[in-house]
Protein backbone atom coordinates (compact mmCIF):
# COMPACT_ATOMS: atom_id res chain seq x y z
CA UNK A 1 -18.04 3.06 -125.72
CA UNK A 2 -16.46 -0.37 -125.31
CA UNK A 3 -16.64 -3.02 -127.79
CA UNK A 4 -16.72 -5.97 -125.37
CA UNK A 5 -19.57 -7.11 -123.87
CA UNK A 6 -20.89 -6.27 -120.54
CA UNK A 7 -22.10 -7.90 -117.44
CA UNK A 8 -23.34 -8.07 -113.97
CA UNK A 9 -21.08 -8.66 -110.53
CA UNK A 10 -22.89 -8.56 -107.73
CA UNK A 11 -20.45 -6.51 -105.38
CA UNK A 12 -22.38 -4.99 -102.43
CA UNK A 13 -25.88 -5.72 -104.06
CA UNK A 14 -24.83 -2.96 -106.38
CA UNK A 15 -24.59 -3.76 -110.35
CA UNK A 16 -21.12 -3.12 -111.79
CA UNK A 17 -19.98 -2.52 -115.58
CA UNK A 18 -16.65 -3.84 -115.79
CA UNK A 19 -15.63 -5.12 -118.79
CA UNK A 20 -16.56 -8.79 -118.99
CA UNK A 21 -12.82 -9.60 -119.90
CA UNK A 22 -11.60 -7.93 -116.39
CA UNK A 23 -11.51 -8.69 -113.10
CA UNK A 24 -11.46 -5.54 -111.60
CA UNK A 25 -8.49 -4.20 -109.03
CA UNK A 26 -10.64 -3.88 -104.93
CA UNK A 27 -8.64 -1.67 -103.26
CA UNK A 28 -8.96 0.02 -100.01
CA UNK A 29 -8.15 3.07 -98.12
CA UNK A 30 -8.51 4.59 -94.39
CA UNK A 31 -9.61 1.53 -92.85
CA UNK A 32 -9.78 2.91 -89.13
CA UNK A 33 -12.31 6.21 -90.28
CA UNK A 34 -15.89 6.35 -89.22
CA UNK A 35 -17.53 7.56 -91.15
CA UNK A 36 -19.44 7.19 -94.22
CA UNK A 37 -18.71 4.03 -96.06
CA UNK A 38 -18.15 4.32 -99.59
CA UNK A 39 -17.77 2.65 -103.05
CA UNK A 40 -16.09 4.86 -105.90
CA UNK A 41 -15.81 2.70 -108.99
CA UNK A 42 -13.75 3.52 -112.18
CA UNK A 43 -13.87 1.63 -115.51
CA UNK A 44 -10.98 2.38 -117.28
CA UNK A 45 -11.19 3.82 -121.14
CA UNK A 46 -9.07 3.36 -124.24
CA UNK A 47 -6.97 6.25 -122.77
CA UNK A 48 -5.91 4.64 -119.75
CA UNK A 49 -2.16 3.72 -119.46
CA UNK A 50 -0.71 4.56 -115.66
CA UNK A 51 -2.21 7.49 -115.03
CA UNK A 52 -1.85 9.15 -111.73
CA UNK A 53 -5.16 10.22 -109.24
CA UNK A 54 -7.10 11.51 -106.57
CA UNK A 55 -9.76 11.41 -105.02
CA UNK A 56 -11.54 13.36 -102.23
CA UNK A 57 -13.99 15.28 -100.36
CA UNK A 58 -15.53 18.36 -100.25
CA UNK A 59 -18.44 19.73 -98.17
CA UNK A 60 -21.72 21.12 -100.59
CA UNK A 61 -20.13 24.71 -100.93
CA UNK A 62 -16.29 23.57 -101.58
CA UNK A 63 -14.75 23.37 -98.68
CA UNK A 64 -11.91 20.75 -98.49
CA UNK A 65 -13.00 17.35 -96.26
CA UNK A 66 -10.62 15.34 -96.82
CA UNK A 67 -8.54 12.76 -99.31
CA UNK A 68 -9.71 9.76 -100.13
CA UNK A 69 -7.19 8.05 -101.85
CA UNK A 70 -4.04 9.58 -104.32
CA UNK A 71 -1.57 7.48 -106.25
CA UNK A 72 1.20 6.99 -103.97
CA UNK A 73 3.95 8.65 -105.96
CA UNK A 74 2.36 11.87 -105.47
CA UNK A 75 1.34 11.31 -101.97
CA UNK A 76 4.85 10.74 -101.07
CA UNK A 77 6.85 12.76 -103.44
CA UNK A 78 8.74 9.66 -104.41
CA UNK A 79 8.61 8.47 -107.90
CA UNK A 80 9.46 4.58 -108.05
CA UNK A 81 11.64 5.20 -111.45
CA UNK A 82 13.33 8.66 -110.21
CA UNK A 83 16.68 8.28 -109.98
CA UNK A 84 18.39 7.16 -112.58
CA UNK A 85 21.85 8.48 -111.38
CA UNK A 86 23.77 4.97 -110.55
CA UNK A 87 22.21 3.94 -114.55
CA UNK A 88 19.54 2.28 -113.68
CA UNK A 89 16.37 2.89 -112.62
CA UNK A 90 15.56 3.54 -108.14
CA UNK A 91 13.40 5.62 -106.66
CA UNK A 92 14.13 9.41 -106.03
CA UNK A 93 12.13 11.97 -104.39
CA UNK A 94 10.10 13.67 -107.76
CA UNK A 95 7.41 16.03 -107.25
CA UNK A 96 5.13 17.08 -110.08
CA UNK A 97 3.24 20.12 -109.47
CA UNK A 98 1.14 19.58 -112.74
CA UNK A 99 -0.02 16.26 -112.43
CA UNK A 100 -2.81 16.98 -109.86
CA UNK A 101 -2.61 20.72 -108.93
CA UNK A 102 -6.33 20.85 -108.48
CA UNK A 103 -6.48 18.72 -105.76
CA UNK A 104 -3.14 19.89 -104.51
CA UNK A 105 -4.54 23.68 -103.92
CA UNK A 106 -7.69 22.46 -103.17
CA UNK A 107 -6.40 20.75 -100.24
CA UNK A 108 -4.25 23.89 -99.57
CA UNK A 109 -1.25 22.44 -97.91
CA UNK A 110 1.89 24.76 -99.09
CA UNK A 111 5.17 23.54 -98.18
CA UNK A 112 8.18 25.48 -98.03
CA UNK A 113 9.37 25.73 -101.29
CA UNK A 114 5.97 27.37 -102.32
CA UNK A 115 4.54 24.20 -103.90
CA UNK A 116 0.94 22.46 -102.61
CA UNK A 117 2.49 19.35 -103.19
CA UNK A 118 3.05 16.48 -100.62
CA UNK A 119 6.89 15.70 -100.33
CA UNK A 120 8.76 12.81 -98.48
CA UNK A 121 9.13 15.47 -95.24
CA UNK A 122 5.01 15.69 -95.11
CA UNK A 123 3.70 13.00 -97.23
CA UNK A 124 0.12 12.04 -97.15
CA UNK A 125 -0.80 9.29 -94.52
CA UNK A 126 -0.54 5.48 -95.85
CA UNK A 127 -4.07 5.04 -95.29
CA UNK A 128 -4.97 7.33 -98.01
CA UNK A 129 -2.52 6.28 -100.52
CA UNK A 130 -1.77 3.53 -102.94
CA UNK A 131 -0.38 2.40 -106.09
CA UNK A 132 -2.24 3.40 -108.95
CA UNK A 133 -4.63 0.59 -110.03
CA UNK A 134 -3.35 -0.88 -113.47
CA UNK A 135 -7.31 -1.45 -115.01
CA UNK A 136 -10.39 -0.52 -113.12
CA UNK A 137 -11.63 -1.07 -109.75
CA UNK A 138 -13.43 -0.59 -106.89
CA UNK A 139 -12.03 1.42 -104.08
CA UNK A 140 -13.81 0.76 -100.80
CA UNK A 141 -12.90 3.84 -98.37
CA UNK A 142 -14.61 6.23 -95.65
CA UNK A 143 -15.04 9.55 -94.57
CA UNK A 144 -12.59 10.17 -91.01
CA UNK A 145 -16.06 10.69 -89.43
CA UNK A 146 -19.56 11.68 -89.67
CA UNK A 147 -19.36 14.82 -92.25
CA UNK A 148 -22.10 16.66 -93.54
CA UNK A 149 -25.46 15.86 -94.72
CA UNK A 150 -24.39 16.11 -98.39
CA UNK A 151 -20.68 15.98 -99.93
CA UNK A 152 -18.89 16.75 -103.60
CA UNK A 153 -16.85 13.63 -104.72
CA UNK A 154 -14.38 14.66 -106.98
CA UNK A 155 -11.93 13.13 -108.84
CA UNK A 156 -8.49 14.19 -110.78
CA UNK A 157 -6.52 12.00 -112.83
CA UNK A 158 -3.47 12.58 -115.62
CA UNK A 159 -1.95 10.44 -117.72
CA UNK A 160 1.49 11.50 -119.02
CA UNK A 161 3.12 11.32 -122.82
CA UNK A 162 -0.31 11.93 -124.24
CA UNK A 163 0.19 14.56 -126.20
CA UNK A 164 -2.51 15.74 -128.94
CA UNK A 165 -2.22 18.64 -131.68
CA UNK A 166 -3.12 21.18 -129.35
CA UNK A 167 -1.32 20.02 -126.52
CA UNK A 168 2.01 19.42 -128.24
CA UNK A 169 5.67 18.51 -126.99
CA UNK A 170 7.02 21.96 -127.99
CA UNK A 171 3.83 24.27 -127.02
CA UNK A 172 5.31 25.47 -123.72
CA UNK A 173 9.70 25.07 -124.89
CA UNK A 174 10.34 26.70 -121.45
CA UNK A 175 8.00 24.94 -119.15
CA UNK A 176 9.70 21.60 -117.03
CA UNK A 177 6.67 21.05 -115.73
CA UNK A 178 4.06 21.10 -118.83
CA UNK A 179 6.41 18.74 -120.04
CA UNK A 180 5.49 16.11 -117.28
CA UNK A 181 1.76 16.22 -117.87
CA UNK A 182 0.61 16.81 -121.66
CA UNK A 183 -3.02 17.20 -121.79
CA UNK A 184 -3.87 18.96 -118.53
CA UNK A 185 -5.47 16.63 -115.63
CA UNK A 186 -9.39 15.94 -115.88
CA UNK A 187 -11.35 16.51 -113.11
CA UNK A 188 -15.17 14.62 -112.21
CA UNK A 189 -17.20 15.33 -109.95
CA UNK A 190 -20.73 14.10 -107.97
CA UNK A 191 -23.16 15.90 -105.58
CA UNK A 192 -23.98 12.83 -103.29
CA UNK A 193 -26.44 12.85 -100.60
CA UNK A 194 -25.67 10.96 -97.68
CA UNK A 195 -29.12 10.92 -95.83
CA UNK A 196 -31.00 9.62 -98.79
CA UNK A 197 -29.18 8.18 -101.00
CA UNK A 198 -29.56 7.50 -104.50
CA UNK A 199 -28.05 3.74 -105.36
CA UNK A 200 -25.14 5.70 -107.05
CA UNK A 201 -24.16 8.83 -108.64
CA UNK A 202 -22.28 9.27 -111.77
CA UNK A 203 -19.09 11.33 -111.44
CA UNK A 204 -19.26 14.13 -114.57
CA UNK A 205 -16.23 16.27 -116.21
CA UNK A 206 -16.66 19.70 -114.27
CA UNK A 207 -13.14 20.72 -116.46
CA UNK A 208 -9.60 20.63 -116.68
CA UNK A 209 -6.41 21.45 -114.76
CA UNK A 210 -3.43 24.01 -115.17
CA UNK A 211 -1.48 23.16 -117.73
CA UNK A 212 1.87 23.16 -115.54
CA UNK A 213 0.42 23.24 -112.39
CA UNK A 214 0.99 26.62 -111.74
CA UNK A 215 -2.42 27.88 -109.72
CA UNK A 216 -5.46 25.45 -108.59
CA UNK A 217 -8.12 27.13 -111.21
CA UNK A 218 -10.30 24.70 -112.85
CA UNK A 219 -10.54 25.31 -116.85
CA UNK A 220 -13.45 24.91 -119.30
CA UNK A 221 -11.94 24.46 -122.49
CA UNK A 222 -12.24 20.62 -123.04
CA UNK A 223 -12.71 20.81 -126.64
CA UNK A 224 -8.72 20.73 -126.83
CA UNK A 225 -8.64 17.92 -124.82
CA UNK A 226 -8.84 14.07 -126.98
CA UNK A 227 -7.54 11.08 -125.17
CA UNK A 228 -7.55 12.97 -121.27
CA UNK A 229 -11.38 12.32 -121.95
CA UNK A 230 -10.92 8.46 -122.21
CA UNK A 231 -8.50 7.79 -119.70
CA UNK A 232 -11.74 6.89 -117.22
CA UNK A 233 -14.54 5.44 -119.55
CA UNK A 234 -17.22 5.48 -116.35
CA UNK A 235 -17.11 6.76 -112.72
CA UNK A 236 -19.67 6.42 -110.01
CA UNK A 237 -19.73 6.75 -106.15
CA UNK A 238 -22.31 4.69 -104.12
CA UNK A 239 -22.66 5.22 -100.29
CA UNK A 240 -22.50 1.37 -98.76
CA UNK A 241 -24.81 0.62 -95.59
């Protein structure tokens, strides 16, 4: 829990529990869709420092809808700080296969090197992508168009250089890509009703990522996970008239 006190914004005659010393990040995504309107809101924990996400849609029995939002570095395969071959710092075309593989193979878009990541040849849309929010917000987004009667919110997010006891810097010597996420990715997730809605729905840990990205399986041993868990304090998706 978080030491500082707590209070009300009105934002969409919903109640919000942002930290009374932050103003929270609004951001938006897929402006032109129509349907559903929605409001996914994510107070950051004492975890949190850059960590990379996504967020979609899935009909009630798994199927893929759609993406939401993802940090843009994944989304376009470009890494602000990833070329550092003139000595200092530019962008360069970086994909990391373990810092969101579950909604990589979820989405199950394989390019031609084998990975289910998006790269700078078939990057996700602009609409749906973004810079990853520095504290917490409020992302105001929409389904493409009228979807099912009830949907899955989910939601990934990784934080890199956190490594714990279990998860250490030397557990997997021969692994690149280990080495770019640490603790595995955390994934949350919400059943949400969109004919009667409730006036939001709390997004719960359904388990964690592969390790290196290697296969889209989801994981239940979170007892080896520590900060991962903190990264995201609170999440919660409300359906806006």
């Amino acid at each position: 829990m978080t030491l500082f006190m707590l209070i009300t914004l009105t934002i969409a005659c919903t109640t919000s529990r942002i930290p009374a010393d932050e103003v929270p990040d609004h951001i938006s995504s897929n402006p032109r869709g129509t349907g559903p309107k929605l409001e996914i809101e994510m107070i950051r924990g004492e975890g949190h420092n850059h960590p990379l996400m996504a967020i979609w849609a899935e009909d009630a029995d798994g199927r893929f809808i759609q993406t939401l939002y993802v940090s843009e570095s994944i989304g376009k395969g470009v890494f602000k700080h990833g070329d550092a071959s003139r000595g200092f710092w530019m962008p360069g075309e970086i994909r990391r296969p373990a810092a969101l593989p579950y909604w990589a193979h979820r989405r199950g878009i394989q390019s031609e090197d084998g990975l289910y990541m998006p790269s700078p040849s078939n990057p996700i849309a602009d609409a749906y992508t973004g810079p990853t929010p520095e504290i917490s917000f409020i992302l105001h987004t929409r389904l493409d168009e009228e979807g099912p009667d009830r949907i899955r919110i989910l939601f990934e997010i990784n934080q890199t250089w956190d490594w714990n006891e279990y998860w250490t810097n030397n557990k997997f010597p021969e692994d690149e890509e280990y080495k770019t996420s640490c603790q595995p990715a955390v994934v949350y997730a919400a059943e949400v009703d969109l004919i009667n809605p409730q006036p939001e729905y709390s997004l719960k840990v359904i388990g964690r990522s592969h390790h290196s990205g290697a296969n889209g399986d989801l994981f239940d041993d979170l007892e080896t996970l520590t900060t991962a868990l903190h990264i995201a304090e609170e999440i919660v998706v409300r359906i806006v008239d």
